[in-house]
N, C-alpha and C. Protein backbone atom coordinates (compact mmCIF):
# COMPACT_ATOMS: atom_id res chain seq x y z
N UNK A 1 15.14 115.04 146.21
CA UNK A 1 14.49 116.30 146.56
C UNK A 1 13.50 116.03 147.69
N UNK A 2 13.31 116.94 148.64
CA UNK A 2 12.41 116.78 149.74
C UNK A 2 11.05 117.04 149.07
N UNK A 3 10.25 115.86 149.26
CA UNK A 3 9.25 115.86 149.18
C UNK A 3 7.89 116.91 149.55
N UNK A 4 8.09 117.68 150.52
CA UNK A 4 7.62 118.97 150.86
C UNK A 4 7.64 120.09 149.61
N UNK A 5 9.26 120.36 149.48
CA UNK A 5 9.61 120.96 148.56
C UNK A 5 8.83 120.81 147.15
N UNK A 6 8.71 119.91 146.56
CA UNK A 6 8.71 119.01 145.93
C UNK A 6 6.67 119.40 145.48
N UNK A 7 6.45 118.81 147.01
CA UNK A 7 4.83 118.89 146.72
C UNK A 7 4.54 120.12 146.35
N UNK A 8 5.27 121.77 147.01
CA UNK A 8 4.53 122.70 147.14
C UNK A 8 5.36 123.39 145.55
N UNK A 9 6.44 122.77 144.91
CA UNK A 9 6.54 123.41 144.27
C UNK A 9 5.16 123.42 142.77
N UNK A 10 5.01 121.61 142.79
CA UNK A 10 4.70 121.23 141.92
C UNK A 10 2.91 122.12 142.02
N UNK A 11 2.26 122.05 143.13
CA UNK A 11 1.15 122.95 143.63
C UNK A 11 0.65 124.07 143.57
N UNK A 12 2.08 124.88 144.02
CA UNK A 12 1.74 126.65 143.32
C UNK A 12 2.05 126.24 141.88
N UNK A 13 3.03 125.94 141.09
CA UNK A 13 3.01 125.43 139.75
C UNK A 13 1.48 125.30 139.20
N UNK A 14 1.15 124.36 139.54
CA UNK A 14 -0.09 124.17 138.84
C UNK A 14 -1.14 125.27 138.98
N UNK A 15 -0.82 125.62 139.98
CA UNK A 15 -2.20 126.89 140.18
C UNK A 15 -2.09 128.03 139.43
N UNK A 16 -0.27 128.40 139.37
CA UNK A 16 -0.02 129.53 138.76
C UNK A 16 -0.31 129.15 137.08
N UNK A 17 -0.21 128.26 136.74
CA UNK A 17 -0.33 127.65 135.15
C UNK A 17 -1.55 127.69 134.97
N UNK A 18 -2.55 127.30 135.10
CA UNK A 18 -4.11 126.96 135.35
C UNK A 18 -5.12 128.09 135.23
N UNK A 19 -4.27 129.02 136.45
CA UNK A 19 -5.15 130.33 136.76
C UNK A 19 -4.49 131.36 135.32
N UNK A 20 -3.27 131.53 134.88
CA UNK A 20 -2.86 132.31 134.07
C UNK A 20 -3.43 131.99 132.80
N UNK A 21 -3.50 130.39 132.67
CA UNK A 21 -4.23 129.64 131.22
C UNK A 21 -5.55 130.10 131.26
N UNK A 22 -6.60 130.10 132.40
CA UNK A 22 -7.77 130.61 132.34
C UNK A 22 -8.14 131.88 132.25
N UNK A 23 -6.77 132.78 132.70
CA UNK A 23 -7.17 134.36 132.46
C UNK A 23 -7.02 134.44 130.80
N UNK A 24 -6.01 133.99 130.83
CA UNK A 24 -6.01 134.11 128.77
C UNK A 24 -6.84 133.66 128.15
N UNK A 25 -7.39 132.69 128.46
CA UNK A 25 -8.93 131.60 127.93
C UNK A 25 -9.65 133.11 127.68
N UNK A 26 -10.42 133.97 129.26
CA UNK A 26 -11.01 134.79 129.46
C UNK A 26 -10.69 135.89 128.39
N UNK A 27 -9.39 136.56 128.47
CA UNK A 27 -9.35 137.51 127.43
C UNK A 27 -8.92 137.33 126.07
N UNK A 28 -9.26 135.97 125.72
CA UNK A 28 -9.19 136.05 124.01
C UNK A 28 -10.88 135.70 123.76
N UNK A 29 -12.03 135.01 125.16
CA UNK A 29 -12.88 134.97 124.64
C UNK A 29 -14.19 136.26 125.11
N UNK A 30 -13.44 137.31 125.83
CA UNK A 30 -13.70 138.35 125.79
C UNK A 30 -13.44 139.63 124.84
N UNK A 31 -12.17 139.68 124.50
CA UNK A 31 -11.82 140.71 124.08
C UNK A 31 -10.71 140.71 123.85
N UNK A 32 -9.80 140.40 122.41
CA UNK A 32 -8.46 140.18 121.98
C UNK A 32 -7.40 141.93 122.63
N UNK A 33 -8.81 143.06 122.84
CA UNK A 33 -7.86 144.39 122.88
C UNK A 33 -7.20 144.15 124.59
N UNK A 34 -8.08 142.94 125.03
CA UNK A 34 -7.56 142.71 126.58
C UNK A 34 -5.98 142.22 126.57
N UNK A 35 -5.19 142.01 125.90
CA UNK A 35 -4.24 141.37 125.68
C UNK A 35 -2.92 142.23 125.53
N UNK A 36 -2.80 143.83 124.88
CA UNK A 36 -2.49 144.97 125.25
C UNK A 36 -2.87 145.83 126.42
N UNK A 37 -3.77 145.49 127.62
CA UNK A 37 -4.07 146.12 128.54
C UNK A 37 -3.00 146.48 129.82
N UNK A 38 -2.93 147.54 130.21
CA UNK A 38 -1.76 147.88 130.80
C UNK A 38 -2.32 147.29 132.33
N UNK A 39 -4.13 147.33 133.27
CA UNK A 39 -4.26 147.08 133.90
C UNK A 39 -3.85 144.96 134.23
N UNK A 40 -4.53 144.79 132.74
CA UNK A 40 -4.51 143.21 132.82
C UNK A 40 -3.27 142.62 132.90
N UNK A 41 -2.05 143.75 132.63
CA UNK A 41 -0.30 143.46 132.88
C UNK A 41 -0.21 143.50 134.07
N UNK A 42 -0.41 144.55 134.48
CA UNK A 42 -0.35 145.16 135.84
C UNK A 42 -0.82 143.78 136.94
N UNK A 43 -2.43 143.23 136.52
CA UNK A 43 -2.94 142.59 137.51
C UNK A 43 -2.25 141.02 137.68
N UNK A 44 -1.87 140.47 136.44
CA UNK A 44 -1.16 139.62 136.28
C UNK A 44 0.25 139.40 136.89
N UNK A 45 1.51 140.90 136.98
CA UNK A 45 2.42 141.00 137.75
C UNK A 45 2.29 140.91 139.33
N UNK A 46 1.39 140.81 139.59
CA UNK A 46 0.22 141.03 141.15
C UNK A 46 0.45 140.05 141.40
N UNK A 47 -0.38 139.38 140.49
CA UNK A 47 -0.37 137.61 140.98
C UNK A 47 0.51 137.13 140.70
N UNK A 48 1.54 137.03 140.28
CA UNK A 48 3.12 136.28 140.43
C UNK A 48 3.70 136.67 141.63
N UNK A 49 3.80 137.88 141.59
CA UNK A 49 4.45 138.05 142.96
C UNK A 49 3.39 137.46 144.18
N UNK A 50 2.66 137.67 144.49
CA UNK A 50 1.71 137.61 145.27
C UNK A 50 1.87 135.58 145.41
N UNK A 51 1.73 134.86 144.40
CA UNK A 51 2.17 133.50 144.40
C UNK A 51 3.13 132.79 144.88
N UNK A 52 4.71 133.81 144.52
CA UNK A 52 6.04 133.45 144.71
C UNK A 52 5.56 133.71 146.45
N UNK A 53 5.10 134.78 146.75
CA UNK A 53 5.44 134.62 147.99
C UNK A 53 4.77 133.78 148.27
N UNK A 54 3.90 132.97 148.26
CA UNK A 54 2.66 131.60 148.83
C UNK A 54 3.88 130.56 149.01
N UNK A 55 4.36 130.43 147.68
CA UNK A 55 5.15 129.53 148.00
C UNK A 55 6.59 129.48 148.82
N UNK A 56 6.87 130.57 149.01
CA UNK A 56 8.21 130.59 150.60
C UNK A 56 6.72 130.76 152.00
N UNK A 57 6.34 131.28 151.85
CA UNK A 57 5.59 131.10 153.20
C UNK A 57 5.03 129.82 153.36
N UNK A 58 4.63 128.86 152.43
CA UNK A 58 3.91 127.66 152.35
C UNK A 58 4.69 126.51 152.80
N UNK A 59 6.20 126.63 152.06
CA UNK A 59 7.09 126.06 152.75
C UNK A 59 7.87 126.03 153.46
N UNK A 60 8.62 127.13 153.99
CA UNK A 60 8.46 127.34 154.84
C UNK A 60 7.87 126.90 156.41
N UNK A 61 6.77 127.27 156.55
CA UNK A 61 5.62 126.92 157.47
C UNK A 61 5.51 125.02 157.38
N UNK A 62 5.37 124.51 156.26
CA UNK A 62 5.82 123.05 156.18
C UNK A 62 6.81 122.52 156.60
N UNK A 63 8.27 122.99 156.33
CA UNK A 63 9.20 122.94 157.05
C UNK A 63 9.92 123.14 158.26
N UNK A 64 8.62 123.27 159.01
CA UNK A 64 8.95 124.09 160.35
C UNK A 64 9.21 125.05 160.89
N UNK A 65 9.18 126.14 159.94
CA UNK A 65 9.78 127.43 160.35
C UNK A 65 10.93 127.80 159.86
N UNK A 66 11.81 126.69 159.57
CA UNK A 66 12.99 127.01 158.90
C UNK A 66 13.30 126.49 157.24
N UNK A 67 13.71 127.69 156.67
CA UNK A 67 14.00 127.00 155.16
C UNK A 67 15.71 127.62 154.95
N UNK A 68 16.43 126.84 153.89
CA UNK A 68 17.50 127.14 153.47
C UNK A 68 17.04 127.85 152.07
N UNK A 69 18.15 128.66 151.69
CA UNK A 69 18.14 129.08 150.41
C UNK A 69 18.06 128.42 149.47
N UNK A 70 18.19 127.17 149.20
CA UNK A 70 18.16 125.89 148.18
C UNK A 70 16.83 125.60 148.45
N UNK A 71 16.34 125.30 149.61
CA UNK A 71 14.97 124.67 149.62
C UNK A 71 14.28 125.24 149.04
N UNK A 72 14.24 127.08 149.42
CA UNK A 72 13.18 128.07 149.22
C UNK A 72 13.28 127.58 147.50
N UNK A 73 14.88 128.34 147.14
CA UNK A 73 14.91 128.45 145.52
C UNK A 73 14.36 127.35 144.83
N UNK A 74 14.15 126.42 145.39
CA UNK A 74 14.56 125.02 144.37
C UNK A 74 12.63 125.07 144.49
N UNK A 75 11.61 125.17 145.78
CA UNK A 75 10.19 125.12 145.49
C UNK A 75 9.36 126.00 144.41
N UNK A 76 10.19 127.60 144.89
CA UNK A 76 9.76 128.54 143.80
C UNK A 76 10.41 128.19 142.43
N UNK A 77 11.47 127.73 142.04
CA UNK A 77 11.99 127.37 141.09
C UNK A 77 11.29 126.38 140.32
N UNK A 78 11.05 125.49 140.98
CA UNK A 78 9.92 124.14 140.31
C UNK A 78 8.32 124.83 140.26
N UNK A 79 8.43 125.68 140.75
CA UNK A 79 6.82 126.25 140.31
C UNK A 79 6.92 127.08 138.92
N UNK A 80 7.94 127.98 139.19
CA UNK A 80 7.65 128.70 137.73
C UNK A 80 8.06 127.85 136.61
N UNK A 81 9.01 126.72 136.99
CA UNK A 81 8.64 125.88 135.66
C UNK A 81 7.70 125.36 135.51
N UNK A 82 6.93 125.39 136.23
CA UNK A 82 5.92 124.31 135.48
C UNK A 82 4.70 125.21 135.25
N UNK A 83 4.57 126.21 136.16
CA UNK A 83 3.52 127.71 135.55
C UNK A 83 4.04 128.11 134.63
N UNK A 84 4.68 128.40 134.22
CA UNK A 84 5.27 129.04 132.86
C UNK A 84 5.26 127.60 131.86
N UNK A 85 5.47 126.96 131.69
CA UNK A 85 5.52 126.11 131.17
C UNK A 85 3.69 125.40 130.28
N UNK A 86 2.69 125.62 131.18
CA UNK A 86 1.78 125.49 130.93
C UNK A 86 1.03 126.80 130.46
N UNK A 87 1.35 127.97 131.00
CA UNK A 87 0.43 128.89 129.80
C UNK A 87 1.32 129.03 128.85
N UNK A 88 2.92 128.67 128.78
CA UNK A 88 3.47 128.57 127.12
C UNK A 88 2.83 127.82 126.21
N UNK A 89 2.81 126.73 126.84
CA UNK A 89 1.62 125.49 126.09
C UNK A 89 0.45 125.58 125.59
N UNK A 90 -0.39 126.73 126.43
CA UNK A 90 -1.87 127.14 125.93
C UNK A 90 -1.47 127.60 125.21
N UNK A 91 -0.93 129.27 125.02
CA UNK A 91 -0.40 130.10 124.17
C UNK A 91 -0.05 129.34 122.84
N UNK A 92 0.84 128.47 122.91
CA UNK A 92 1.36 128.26 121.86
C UNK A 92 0.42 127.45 121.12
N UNK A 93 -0.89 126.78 121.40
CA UNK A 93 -1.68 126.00 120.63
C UNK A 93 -2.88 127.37 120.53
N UNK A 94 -3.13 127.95 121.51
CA UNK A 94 -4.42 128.88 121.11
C UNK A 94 -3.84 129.31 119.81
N UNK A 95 -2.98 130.12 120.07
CA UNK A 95 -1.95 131.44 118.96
C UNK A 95 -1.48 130.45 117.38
N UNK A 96 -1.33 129.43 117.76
CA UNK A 96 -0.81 128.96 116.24
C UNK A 96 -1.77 127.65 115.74
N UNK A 97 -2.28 126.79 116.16
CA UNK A 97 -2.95 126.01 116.34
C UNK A 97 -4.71 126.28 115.80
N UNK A 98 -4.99 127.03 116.80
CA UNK A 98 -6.53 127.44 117.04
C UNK A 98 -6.91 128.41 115.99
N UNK A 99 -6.10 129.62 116.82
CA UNK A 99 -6.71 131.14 116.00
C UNK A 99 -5.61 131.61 115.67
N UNK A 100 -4.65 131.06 114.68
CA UNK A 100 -3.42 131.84 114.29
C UNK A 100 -4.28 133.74 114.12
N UNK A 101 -5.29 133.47 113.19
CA UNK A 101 -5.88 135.01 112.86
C UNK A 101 -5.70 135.96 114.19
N UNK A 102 -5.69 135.21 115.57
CA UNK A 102 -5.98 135.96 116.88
C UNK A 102 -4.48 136.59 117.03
N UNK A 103 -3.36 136.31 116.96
CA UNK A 103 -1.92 136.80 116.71
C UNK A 103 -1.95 137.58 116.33
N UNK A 104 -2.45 137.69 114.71
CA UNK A 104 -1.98 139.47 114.17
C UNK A 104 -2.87 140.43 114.75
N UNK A 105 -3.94 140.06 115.17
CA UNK A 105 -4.82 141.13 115.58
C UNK A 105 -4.21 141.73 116.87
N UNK A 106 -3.73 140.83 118.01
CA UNK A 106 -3.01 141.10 119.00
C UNK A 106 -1.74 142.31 118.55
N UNK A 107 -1.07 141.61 117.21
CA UNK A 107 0.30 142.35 117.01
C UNK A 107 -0.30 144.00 116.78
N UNK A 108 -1.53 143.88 116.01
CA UNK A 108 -1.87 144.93 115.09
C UNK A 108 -2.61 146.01 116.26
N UNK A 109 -2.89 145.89 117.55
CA UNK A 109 -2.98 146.29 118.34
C UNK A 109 -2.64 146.53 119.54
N UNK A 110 -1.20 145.86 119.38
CA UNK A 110 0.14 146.39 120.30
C UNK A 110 1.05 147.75 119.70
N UNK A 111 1.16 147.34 118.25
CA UNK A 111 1.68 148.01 117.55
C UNK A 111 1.28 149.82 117.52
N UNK A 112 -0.10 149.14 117.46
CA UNK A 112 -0.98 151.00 117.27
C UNK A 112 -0.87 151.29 118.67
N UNK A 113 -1.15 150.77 119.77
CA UNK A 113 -0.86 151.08 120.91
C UNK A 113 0.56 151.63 121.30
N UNK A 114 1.33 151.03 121.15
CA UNK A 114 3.21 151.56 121.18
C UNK A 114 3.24 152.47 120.26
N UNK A 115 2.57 153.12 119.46
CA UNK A 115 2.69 153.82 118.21
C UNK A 115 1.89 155.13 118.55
N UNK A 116 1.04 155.00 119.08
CA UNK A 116 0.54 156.03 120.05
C UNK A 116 0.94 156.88 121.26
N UNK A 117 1.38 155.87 121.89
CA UNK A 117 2.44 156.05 123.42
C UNK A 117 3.68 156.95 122.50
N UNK A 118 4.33 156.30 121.88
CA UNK A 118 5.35 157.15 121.42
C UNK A 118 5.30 158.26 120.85
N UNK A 119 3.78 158.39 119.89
CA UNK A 119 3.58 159.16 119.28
C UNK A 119 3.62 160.67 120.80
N UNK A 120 3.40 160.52 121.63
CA UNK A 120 2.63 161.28 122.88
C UNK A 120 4.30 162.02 123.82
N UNK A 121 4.87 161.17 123.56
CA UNK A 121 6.58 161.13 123.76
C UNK A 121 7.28 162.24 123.26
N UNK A 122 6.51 162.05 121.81
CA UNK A 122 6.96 163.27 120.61
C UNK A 122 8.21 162.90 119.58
N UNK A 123 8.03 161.38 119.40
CA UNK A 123 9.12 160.51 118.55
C UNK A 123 8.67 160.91 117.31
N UNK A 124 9.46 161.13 116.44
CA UNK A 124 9.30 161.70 115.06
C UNK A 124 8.80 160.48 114.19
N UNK A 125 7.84 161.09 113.66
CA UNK A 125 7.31 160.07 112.35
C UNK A 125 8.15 158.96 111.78
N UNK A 126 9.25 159.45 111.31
CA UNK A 126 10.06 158.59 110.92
C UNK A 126 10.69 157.58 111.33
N UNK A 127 10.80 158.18 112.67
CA UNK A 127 11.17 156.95 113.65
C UNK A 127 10.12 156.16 114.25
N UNK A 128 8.95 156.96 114.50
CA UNK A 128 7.61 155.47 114.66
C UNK A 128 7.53 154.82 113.24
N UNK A 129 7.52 155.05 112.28
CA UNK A 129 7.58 153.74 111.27
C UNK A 129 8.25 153.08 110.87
N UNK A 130 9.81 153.08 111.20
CA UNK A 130 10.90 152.59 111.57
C UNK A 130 10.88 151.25 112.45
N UNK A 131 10.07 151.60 113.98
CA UNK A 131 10.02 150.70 114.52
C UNK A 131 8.77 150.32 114.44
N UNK A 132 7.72 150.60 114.06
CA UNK A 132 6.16 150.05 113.30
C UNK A 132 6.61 148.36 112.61
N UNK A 133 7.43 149.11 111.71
CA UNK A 133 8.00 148.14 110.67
C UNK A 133 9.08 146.81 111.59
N UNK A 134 9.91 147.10 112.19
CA UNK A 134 10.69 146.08 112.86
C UNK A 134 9.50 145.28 113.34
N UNK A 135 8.35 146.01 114.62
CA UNK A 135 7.31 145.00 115.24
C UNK A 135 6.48 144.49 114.63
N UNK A 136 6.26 145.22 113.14
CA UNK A 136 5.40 144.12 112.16
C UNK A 136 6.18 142.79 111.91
N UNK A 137 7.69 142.86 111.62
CA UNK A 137 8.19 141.77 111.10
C UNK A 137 8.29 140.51 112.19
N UNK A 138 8.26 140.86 113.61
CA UNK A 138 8.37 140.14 114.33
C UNK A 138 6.96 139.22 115.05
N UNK A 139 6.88 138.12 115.24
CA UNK A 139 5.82 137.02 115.51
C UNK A 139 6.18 136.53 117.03
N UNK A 140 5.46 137.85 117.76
CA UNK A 140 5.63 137.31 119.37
C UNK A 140 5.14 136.22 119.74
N UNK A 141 4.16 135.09 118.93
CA UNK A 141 3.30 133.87 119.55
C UNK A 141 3.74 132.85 118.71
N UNK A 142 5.03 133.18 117.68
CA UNK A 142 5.53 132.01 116.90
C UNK A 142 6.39 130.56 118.13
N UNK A 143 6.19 129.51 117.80
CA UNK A 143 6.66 128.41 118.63
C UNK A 143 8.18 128.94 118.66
N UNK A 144 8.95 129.60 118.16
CA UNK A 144 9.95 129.60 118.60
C UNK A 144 10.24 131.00 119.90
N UNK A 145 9.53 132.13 119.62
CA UNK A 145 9.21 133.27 120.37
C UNK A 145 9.05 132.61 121.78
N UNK A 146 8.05 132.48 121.74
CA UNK A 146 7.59 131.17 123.27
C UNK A 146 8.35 131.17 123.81
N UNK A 147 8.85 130.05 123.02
CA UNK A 147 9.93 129.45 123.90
C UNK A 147 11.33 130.01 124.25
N UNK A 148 11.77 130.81 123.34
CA UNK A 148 12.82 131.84 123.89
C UNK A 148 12.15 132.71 125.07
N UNK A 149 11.23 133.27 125.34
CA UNK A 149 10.33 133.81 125.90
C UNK A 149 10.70 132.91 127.18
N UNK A 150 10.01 131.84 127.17
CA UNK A 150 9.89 130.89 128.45
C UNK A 150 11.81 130.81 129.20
N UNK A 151 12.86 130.76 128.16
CA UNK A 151 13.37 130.73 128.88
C UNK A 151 13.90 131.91 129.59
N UNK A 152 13.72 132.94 128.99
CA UNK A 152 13.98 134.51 129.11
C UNK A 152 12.71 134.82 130.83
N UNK A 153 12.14 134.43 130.88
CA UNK A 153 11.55 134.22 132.09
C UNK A 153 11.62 133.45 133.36
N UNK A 154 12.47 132.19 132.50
CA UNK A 154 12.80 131.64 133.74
C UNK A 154 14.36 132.21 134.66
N UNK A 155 15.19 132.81 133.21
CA UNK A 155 16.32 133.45 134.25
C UNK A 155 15.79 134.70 134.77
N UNK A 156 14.63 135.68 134.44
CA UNK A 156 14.61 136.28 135.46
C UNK A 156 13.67 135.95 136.60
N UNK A 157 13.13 135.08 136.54
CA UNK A 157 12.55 134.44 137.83
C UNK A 157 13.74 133.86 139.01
N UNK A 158 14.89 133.12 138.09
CA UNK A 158 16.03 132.24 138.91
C UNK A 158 16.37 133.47 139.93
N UNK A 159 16.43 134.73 139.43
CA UNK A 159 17.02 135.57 139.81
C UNK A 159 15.95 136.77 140.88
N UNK A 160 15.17 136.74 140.68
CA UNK A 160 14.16 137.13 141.34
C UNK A 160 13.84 136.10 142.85
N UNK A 161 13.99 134.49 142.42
CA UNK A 161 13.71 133.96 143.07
C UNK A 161 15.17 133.62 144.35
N UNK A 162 15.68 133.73 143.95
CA UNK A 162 17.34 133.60 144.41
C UNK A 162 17.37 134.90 146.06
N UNK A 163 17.06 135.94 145.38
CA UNK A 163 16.43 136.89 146.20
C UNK A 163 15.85 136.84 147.14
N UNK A 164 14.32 136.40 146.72
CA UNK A 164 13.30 135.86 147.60
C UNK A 164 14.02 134.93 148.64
N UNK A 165 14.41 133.88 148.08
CA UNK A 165 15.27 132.95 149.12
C UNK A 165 15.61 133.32 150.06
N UNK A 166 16.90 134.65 149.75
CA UNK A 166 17.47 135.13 150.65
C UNK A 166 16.39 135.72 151.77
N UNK A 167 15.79 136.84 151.41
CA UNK A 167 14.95 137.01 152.21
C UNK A 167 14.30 136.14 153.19
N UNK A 168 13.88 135.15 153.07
CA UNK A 168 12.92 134.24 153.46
C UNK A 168 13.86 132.84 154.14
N UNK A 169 15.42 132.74 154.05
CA UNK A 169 16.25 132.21 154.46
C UNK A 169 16.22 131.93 155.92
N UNK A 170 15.92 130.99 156.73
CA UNK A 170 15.97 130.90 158.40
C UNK A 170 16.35 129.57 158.54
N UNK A 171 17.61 129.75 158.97
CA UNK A 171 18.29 128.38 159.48
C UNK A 171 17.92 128.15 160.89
N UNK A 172 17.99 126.62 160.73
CA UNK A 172 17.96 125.96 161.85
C UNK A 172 18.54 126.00 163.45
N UNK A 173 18.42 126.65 164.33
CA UNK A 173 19.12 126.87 165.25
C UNK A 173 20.51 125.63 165.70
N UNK A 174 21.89 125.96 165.66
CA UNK A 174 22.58 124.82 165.95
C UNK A 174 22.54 124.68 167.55
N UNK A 175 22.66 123.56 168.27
CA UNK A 175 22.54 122.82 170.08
C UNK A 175 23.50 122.57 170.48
């Protein structure tokens, strides 16, 4: 692997892992209701995208101006593994490890939240406790969730990022 590649994947990686581990640090030692927040989703989708692109422009620009679709994919590709990879890691020791108690409170206030939204929709009673009941049974921060999770993110990143590539694709002039 080109070392360029290589450096910048492993770089935004770490930053994107680091900075996402410290926003979660922030809102479990602020405020567990931060964790259902539609802005703190919102601001978080910001900064991924906003990252992915750092890293085709970063290399890019390292590469001279020109990148292939493999190069691009393969830098952004090695970043979100290893950003994703490290706030799975926090997650999965804060959430089961630390403050298992911090999980249900999260669930128990996603739940009333989606339960509300729907309620507003005009979904019949019966059917919000229907699915009340399915999202109680389910453990979004269990070690196995995660990690289905992690990989459920990385194909739509492959695919997101595959994209990007294209976009950002500039071959080398042939002489």
């Amino acid at each position: 692997m080109n070392e360029i590649i290589k450096k910048n994947g492993v770089k935004f990686g770490l930053i994107t892992g680091i900075v996402v581990l410290l926003i979660n640090l922030m809102l479990y030692l602020i405020d567990l209701k931060l964790f259902i927040s539609t802005w703190i989703s919102a601001g978080l989708f910001l900064f991924y995208f906003i990252i992915s692109l750092l890293v085709f422009i970063q290399t890019k620009k390292d590469l001279g101006g020109f990148i292939s679709l493999k190069e691009g994919f393969t830098a952004y590709f090695l970043s979100i593994v290893i950003g994703f990879a490290i706030s799975i890691s926090f997650n999965i020791i804060l959430f089961n490890l630390i403050d298992p108690e911090a999980k249900e409170t999260i669930k128990e206030l996603g739940i009333e939240a989606f339960v509300n939204m729907m309620r507003k929709f005009g979904t019949p009673n019966a059917q919000l406790k229907e699915m009340a009941t399915k999202m109680e049974e389910q453990d979004q921060f269990a070690v196995g969730s995660q990690i289905m999770g992690y990989g459920i993110n990385l194909l739509f990143g492959a695919i997101y990022g595959v994209i990007l590539a294209a976009i950002f694709k500039k071959d080398k002039p042939v002489f």
